[in-house]
PDBML (XML) file of the C-alpha atoms, coordinates in Angstrom:
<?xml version="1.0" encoding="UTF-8" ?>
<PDBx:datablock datablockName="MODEL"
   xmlns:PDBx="http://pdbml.pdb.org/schema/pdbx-v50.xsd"
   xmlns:xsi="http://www.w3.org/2001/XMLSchema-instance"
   xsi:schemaLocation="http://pdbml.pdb.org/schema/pdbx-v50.xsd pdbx-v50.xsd">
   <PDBx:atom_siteCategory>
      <PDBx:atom_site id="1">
         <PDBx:B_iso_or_equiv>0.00</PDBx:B_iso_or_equiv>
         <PDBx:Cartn_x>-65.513</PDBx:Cartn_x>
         <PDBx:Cartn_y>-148.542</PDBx:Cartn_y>
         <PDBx:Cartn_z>-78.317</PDBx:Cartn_z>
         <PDBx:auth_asym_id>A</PDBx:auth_asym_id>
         <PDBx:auth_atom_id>CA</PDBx:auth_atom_id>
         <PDBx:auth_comp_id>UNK</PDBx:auth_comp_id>
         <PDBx:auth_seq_id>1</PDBx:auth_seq_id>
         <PDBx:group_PDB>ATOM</PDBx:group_PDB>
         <PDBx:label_alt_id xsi:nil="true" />
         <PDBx:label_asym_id>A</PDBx:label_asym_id>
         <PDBx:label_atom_id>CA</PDBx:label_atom_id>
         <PDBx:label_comp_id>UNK</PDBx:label_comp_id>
         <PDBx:label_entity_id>1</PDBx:label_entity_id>
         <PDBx:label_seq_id>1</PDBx:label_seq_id>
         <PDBx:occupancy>1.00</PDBx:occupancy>
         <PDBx:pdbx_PDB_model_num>1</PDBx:pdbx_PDB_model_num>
         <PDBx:type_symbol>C</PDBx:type_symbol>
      </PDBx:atom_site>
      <PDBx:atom_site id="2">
         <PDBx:B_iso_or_equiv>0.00</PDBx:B_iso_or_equiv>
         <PDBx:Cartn_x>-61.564</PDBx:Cartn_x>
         <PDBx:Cartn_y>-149.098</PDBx:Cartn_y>
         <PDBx:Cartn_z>-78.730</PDBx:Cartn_z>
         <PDBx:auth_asym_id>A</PDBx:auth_asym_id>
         <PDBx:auth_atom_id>CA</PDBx:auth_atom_id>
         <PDBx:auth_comp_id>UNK</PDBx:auth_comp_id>
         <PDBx:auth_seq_id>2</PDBx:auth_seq_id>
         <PDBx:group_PDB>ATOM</PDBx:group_PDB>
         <PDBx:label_alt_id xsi:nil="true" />
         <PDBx:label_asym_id>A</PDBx:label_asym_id>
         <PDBx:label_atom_id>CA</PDBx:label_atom_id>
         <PDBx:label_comp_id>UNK</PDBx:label_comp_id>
         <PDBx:label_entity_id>1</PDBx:label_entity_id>
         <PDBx:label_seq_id>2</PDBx:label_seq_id>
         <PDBx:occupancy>1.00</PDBx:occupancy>
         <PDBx:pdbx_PDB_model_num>1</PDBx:pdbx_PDB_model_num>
         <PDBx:type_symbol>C</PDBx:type_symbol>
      </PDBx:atom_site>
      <PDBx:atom_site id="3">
         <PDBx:B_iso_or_equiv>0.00</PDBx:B_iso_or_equiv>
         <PDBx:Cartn_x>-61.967</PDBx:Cartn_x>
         <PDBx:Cartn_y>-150.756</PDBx:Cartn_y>
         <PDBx:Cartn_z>-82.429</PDBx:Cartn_z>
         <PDBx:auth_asym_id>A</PDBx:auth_asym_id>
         <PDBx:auth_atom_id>CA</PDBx:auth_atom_id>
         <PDBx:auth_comp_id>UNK</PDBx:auth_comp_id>
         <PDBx:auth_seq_id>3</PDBx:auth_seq_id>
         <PDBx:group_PDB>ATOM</PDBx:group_PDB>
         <PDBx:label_alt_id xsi:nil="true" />
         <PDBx:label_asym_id>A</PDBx:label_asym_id>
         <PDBx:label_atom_id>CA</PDBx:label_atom_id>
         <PDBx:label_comp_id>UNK</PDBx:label_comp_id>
         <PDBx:label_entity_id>1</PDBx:label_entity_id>
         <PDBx:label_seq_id>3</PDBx:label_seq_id>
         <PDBx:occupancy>1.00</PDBx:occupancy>
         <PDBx:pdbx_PDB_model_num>1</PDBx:pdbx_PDB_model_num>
         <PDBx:type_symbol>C</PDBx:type_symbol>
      </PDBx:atom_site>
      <PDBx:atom_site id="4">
         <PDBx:B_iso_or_equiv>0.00</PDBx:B_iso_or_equiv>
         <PDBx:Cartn_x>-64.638</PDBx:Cartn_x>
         <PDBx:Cartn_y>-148.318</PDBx:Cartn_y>
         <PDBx:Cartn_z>-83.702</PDBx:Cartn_z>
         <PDBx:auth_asym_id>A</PDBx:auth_asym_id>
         <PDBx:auth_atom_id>CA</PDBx:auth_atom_id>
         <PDBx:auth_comp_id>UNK</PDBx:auth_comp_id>
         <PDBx:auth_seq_id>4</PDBx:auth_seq_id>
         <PDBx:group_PDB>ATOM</PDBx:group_PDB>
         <PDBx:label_alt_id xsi:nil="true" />
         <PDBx:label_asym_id>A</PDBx:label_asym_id>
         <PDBx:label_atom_id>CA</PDBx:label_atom_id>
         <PDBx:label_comp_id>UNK</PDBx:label_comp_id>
         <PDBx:label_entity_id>1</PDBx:label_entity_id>
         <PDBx:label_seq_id>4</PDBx:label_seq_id>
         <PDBx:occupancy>1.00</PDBx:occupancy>
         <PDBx:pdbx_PDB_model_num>1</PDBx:pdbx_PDB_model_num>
         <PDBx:type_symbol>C</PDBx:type_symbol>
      </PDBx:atom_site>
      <PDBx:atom_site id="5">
         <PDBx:B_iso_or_equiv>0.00</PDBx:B_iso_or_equiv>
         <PDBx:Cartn_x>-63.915</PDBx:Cartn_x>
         <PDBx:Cartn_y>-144.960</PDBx:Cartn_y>
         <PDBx:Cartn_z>-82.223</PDBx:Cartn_z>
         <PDBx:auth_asym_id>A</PDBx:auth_asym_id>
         <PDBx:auth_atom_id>CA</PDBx:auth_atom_id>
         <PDBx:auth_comp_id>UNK</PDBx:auth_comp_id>
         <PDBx:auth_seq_id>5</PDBx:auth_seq_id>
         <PDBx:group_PDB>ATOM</PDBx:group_PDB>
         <PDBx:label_alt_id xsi:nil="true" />
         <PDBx:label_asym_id>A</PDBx:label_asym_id>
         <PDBx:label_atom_id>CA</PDBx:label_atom_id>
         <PDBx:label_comp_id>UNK</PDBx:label_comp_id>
         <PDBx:label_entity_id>1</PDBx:label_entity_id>
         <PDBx:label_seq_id>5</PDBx:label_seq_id>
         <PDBx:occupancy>1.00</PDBx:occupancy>
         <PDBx:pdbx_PDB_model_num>1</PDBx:pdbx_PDB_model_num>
         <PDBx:type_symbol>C</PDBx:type_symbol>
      </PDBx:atom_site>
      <PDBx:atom_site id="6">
         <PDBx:B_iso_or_equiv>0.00</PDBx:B_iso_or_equiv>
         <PDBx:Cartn_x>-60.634</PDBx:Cartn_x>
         <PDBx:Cartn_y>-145.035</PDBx:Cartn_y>
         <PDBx:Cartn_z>-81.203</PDBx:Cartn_z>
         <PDBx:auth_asym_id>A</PDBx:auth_asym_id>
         <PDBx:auth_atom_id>CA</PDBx:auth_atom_id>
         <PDBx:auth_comp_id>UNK</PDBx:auth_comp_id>
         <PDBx:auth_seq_id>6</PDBx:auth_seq_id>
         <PDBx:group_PDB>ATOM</PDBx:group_PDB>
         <PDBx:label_alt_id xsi:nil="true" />
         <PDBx:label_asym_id>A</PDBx:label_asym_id>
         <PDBx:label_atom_id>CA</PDBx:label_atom_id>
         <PDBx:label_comp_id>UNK</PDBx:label_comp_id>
         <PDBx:label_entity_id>1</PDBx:label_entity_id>
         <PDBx:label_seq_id>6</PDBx:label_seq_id>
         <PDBx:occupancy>1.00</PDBx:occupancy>
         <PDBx:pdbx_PDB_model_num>1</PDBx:pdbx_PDB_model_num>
         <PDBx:type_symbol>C</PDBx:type_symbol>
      </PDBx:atom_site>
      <PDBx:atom_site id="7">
         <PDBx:B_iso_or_equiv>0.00</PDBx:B_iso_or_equiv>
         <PDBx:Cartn_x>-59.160</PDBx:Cartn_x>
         <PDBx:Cartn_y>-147.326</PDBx:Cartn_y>
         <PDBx:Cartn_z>-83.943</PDBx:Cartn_z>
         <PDBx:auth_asym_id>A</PDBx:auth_asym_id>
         <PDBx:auth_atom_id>CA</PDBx:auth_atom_id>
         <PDBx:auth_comp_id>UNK</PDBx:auth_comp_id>
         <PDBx:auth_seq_id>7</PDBx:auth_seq_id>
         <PDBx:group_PDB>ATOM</PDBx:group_PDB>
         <PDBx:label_alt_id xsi:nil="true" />
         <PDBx:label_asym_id>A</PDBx:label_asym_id>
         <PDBx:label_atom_id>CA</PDBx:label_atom_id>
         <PDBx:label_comp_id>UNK</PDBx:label_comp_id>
         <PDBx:label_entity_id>1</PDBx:label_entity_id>
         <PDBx:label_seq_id>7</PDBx:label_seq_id>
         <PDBx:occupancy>1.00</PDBx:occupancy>
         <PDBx:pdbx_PDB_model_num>1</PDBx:pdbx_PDB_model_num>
         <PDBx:type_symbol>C</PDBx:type_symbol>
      </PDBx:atom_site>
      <PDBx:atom_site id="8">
         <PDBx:B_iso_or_equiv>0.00</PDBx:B_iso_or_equiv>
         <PDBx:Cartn_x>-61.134</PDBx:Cartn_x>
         <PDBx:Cartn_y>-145.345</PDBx:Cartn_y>
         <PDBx:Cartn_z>-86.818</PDBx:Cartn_z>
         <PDBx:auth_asym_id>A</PDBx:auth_asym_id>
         <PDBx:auth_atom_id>CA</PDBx:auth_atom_id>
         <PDBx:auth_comp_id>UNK</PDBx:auth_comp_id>
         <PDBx:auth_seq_id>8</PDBx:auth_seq_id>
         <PDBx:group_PDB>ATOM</PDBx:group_PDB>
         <PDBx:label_alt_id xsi:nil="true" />
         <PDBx:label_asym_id>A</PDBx:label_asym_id>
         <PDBx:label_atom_id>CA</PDBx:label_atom_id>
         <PDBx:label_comp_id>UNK</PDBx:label_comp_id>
         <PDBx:label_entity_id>1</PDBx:label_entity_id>
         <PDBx:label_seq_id>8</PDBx:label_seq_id>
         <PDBx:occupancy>1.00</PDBx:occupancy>
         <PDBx:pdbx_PDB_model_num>1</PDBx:pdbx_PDB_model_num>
         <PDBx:type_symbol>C</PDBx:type_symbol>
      </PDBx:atom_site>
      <PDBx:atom_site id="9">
         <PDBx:B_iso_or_equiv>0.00</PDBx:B_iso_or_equiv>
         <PDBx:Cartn_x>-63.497</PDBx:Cartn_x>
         <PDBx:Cartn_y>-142.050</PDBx:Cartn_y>
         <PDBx:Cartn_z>-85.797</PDBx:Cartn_z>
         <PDBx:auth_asym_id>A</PDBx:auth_asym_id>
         <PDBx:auth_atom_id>CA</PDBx:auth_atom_id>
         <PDBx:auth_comp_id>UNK</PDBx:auth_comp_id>
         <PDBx:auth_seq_id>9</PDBx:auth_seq_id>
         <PDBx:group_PDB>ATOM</PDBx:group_PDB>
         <PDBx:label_alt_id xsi:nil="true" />
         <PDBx:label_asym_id>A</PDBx:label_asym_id>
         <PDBx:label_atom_id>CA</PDBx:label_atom_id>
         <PDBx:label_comp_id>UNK</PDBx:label_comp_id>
         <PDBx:label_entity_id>1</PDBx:label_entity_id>
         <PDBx:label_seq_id>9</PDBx:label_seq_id>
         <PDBx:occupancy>1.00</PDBx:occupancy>
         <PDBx:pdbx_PDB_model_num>1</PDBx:pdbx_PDB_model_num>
         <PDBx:type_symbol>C</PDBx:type_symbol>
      </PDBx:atom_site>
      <PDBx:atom_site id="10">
         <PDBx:B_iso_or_equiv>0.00</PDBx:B_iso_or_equiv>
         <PDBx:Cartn_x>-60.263</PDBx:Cartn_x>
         <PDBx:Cartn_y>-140.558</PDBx:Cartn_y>
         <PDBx:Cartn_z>-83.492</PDBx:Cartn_z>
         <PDBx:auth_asym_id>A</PDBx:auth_asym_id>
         <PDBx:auth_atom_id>CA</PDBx:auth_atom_id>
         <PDBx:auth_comp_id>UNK</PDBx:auth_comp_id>
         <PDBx:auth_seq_id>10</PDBx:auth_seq_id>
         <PDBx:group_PDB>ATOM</PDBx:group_PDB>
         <PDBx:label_alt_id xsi:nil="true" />
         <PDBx:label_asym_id>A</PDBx:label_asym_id>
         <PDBx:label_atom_id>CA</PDBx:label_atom_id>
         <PDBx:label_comp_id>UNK</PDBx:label_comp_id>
         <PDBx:label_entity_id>1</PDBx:label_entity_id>
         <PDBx:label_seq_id>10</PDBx:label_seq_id>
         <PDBx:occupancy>1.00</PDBx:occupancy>
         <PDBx:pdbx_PDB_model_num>1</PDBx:pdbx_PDB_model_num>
         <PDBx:type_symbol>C</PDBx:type_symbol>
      </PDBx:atom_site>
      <PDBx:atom_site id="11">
         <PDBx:B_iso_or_equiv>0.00</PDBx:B_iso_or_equiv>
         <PDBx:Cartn_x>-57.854</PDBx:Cartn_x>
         <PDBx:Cartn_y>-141.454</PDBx:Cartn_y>
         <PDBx:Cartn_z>-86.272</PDBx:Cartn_z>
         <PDBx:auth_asym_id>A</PDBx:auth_asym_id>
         <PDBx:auth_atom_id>CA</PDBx:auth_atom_id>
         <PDBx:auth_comp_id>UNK</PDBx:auth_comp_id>
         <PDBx:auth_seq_id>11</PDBx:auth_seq_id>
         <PDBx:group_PDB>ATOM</PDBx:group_PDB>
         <PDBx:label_alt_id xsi:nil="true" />
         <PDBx:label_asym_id>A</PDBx:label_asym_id>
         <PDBx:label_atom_id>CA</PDBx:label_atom_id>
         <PDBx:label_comp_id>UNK</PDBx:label_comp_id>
         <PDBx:label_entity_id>1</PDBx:label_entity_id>
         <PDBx:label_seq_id>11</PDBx:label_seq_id>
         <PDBx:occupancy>1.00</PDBx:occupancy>
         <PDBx:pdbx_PDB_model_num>1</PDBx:pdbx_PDB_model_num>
         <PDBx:type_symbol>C</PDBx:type_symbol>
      </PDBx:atom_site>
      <PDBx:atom_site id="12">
         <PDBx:B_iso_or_equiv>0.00</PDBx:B_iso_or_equiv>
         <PDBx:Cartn_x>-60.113</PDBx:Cartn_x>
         <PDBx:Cartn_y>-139.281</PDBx:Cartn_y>
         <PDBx:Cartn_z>-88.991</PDBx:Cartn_z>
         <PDBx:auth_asym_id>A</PDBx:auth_asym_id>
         <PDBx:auth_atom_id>CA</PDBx:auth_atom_id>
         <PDBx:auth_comp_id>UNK</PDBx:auth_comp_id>
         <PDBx:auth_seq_id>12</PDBx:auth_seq_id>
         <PDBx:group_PDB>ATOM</PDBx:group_PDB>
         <PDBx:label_alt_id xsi:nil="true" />
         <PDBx:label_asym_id>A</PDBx:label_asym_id>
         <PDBx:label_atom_id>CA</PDBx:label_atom_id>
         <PDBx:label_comp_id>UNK</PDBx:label_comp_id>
         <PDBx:label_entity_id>1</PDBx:label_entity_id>
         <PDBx:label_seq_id>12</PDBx:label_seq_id>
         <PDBx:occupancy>1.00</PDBx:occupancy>
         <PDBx:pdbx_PDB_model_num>1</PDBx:pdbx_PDB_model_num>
         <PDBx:type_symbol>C</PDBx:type_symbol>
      </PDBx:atom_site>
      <PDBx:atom_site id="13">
         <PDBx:B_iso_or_equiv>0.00</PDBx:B_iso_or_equiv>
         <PDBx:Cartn_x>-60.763</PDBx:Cartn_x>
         <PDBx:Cartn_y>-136.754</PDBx:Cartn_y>
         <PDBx:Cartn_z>-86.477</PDBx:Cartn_z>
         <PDBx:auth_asym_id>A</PDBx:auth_asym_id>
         <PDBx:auth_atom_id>CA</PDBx:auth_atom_id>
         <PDBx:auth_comp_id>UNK</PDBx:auth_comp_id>
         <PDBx:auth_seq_id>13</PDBx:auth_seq_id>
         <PDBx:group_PDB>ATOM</PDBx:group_PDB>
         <PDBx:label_alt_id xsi:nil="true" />
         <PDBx:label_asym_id>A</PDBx:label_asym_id>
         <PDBx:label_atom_id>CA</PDBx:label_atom_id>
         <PDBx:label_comp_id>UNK</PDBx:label_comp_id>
         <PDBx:label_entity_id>1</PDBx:label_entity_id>
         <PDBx:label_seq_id>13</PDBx:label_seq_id>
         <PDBx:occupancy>1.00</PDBx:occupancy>
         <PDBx:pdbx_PDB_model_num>1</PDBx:pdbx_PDB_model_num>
         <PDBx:type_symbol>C</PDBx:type_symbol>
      </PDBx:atom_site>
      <PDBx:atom_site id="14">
         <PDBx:B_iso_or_equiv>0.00</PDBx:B_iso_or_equiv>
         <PDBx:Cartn_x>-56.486</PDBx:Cartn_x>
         <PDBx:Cartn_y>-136.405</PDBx:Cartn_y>
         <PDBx:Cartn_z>-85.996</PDBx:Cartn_z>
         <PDBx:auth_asym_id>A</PDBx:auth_asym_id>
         <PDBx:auth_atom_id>CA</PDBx:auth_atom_id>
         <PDBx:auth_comp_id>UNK</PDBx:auth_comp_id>
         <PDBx:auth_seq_id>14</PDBx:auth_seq_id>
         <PDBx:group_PDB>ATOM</PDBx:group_PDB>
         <PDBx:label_alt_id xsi:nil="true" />
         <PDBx:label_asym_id>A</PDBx:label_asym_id>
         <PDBx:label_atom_id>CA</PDBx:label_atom_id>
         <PDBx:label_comp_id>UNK</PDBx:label_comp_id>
         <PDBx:label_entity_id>1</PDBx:label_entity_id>
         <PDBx:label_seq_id>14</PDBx:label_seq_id>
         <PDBx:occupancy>1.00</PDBx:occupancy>
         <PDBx:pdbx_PDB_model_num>1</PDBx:pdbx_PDB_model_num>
         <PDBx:type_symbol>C</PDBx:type_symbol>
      </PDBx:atom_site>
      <PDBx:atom_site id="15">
         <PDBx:B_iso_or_equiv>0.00</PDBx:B_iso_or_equiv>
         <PDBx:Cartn_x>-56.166</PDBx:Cartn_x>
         <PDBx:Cartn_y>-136.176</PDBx:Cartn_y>
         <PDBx:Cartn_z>-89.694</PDBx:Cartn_z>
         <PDBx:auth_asym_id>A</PDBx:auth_asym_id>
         <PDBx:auth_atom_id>CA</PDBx:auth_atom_id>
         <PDBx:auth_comp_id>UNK</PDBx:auth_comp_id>
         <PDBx:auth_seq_id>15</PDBx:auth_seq_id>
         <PDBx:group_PDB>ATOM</PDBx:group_PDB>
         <PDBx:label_alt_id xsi:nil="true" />
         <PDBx:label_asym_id>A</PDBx:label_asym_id>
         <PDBx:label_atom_id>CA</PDBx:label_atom_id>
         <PDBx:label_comp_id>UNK</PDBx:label_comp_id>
         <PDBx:label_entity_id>1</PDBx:label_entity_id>
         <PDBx:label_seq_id>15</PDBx:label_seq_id>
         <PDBx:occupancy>1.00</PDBx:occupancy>
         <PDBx:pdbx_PDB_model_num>1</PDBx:pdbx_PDB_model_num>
         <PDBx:type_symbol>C</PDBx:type_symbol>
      </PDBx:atom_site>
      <PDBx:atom_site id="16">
         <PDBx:B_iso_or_equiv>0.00</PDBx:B_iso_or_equiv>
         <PDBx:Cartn_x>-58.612</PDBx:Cartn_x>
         <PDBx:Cartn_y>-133.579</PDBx:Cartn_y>
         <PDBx:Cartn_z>-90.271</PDBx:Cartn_z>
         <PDBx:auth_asym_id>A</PDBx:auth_asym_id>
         <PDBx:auth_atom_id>CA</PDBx:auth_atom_id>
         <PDBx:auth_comp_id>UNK</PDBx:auth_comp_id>
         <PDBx:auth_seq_id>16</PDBx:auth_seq_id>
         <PDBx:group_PDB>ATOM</PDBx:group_PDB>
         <PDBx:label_alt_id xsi:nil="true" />
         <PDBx:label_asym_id>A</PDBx:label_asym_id>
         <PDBx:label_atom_id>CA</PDBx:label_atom_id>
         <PDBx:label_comp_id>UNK</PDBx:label_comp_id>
         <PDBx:label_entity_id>1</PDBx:label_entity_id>
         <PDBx:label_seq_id>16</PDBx:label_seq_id>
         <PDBx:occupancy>1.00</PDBx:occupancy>
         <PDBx:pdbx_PDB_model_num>1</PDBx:pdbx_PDB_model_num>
         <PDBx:type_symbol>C</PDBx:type_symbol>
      </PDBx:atom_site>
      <PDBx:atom_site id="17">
         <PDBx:B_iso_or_equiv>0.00</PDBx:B_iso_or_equiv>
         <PDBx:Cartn_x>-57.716</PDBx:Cartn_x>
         <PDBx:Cartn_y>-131.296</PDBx:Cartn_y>
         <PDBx:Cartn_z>-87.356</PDBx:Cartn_z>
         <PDBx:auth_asym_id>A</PDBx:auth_asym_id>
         <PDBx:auth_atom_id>CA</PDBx:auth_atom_id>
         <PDBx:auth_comp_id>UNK</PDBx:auth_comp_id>
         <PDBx:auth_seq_id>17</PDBx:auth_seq_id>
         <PDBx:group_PDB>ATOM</PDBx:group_PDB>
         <PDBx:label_alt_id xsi:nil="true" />
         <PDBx:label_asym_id>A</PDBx:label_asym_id>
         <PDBx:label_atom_id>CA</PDBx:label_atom_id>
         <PDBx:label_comp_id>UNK</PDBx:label_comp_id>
         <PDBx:label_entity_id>1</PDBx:label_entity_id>
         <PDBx:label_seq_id>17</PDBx:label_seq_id>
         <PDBx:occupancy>1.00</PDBx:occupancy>
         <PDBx:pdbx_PDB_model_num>1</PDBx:pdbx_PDB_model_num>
         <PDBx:type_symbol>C</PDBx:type_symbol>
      </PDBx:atom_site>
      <PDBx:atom_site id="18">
         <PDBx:B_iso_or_equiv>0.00</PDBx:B_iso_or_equiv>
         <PDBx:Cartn_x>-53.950</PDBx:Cartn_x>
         <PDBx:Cartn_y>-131.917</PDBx:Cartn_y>
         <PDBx:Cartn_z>-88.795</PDBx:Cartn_z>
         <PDBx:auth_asym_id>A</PDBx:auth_asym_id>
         <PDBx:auth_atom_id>CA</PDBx:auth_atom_id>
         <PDBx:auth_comp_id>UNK</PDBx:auth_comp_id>
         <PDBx:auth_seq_id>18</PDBx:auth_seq_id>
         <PDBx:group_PDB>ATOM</PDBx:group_PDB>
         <PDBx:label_alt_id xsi:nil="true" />
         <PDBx:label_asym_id>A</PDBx:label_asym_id>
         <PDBx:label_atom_id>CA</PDBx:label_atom_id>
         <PDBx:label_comp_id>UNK</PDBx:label_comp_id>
         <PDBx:label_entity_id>1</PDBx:label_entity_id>
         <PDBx:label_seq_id>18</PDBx:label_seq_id>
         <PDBx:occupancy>1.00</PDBx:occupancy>
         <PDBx:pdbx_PDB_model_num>1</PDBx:pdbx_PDB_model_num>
         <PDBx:type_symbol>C</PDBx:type_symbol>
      </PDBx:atom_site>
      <PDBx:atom_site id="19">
         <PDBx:B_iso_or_equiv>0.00</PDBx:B_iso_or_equiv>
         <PDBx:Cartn_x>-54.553</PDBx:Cartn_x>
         <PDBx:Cartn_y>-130.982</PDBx:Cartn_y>
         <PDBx:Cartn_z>-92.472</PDBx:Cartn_z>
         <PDBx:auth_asym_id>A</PDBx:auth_asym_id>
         <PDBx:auth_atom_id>CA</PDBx:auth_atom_id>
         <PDBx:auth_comp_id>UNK</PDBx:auth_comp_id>
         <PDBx:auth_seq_id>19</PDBx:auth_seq_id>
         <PDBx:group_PDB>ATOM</PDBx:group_PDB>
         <PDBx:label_alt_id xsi:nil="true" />
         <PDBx:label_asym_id>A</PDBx:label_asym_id>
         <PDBx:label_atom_id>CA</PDBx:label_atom_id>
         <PDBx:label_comp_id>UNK</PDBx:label_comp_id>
         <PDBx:label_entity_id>1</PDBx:label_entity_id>
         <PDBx:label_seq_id>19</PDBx:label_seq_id>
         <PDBx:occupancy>1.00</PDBx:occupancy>
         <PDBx:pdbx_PDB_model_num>1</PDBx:pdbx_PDB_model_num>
         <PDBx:type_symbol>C</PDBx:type_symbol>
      </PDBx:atom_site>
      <PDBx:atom_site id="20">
         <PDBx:B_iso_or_equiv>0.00</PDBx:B_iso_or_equiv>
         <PDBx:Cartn_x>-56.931</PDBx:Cartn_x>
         <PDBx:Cartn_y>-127.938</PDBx:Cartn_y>
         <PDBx:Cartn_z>-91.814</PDBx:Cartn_z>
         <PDBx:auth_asym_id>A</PDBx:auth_asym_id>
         <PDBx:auth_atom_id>CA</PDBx:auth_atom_id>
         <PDBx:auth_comp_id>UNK</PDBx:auth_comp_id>
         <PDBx:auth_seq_id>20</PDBx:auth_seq_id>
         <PDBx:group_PDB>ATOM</PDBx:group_PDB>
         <PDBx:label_alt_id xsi:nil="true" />
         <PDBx:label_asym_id>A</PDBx:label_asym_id>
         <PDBx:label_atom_id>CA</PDBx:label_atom_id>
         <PDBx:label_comp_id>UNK</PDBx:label_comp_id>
         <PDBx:label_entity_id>1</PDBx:label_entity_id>
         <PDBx:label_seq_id>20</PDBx:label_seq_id>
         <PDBx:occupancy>1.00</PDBx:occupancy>
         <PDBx:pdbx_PDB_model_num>1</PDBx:pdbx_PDB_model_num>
         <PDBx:type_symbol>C</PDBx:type_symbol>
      </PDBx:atom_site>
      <PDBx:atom_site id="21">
         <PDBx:B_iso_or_equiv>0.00</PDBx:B_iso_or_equiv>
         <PDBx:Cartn_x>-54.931</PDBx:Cartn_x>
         <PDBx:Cartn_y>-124.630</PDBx:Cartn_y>
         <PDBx:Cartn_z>-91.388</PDBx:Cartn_z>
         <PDBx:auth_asym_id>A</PDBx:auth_asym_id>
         <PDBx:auth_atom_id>CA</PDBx:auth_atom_id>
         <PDBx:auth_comp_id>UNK</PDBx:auth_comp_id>
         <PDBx:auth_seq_id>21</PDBx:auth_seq_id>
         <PDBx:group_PDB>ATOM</PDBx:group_PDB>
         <PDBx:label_alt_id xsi:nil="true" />
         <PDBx:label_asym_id>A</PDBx:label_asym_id>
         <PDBx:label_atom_id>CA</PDBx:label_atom_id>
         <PDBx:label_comp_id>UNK</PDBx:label_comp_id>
         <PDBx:label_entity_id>1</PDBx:label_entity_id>
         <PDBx:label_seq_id>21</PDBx:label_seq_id>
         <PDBx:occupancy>1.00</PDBx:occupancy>
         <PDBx:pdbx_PDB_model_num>1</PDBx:pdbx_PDB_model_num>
         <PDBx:type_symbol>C</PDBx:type_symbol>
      </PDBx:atom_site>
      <PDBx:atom_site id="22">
         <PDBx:B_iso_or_equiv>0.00</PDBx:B_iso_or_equiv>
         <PDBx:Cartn_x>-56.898</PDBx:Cartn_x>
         <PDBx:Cartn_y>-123.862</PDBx:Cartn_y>
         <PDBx:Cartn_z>-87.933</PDBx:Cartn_z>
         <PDBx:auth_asym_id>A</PDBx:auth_asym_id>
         <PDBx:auth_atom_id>CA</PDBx:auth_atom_id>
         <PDBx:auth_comp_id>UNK</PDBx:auth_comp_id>
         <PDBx:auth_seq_id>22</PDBx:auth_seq_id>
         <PDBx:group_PDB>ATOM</PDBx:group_PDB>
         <PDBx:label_alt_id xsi:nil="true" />
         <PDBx:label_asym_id>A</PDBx:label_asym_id>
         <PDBx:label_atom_id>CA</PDBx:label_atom_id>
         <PDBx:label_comp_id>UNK</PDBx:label_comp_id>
         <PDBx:label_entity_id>1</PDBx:label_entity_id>
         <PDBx:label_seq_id>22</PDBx:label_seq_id>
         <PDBx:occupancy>1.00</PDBx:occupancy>
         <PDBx:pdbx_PDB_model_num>1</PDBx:pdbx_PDB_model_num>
         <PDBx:type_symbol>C</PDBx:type_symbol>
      </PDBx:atom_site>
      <PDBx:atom_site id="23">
         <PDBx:B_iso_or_equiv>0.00</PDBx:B_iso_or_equiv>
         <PDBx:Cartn_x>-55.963</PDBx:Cartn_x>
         <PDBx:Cartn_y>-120.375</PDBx:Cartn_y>
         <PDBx:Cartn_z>-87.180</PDBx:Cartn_z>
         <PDBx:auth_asym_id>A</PDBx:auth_asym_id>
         <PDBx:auth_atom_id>CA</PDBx:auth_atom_id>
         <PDBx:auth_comp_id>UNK</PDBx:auth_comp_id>
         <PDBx:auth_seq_id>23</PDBx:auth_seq_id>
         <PDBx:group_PDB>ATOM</PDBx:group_PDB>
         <PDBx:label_alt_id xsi:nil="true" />
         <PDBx:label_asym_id>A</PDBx:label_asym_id>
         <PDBx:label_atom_id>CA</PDBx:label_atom_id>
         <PDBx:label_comp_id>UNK</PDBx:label_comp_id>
         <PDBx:label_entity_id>1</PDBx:label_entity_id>
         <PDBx:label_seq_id>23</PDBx:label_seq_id>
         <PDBx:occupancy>1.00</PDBx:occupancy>
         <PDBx:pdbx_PDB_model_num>1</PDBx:pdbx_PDB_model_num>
         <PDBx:type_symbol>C</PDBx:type_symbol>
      </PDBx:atom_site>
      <PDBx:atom_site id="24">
         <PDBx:B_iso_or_equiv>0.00</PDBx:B_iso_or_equiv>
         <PDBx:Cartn_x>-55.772</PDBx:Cartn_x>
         <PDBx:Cartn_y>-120.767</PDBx:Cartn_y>
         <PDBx:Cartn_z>-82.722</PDBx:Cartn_z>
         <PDBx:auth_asym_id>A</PDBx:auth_asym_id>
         <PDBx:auth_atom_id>CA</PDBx:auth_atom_id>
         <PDBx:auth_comp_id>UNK</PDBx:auth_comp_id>
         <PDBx:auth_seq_id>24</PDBx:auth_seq_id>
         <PDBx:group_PDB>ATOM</PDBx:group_PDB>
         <PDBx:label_alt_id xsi:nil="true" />
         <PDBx:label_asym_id>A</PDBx:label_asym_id>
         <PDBx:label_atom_id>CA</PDBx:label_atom_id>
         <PDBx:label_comp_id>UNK</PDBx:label_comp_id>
         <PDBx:label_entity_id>1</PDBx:label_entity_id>
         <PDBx:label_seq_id>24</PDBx:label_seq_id>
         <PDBx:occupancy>1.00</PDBx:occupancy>
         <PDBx:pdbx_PDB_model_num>1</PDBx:pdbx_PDB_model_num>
         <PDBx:type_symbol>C</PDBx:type_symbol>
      </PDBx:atom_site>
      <PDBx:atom_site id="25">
         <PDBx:B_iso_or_equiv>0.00</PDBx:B_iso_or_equiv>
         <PDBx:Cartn_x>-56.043</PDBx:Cartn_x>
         <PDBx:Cartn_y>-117.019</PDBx:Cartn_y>
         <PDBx:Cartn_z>-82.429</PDBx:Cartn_z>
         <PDBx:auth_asym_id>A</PDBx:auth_asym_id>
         <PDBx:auth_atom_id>CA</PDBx:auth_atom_id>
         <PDBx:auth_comp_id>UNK</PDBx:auth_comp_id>
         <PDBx:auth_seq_id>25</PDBx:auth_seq_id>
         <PDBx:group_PDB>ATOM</PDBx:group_PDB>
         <PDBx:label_alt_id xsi:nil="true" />
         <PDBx:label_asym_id>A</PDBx:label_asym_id>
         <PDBx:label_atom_id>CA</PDBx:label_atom_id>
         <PDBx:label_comp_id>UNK</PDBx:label_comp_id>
         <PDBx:label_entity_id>1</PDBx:label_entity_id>
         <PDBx:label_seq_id>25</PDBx:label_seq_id>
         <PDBx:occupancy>1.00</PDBx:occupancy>
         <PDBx:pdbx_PDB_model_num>1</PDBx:pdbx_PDB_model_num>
         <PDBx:type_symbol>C</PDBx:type_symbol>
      </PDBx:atom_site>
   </PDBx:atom_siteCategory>
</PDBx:datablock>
């Protein structure tokens, strides 16, 4: 669970929701 989702699903998941211009409002 660490290795796989943490490590590498949670990492992808931070660098989508980083590069997308989400508009919060």
């Amino acid at each position: 669970l660490v290795l796989v989702y943490v490590g590498a699903v949670m990492v992808l998941f931070l660098f989508v929701v980083m590069m997308l211009d989400i508009n919060l409002t």
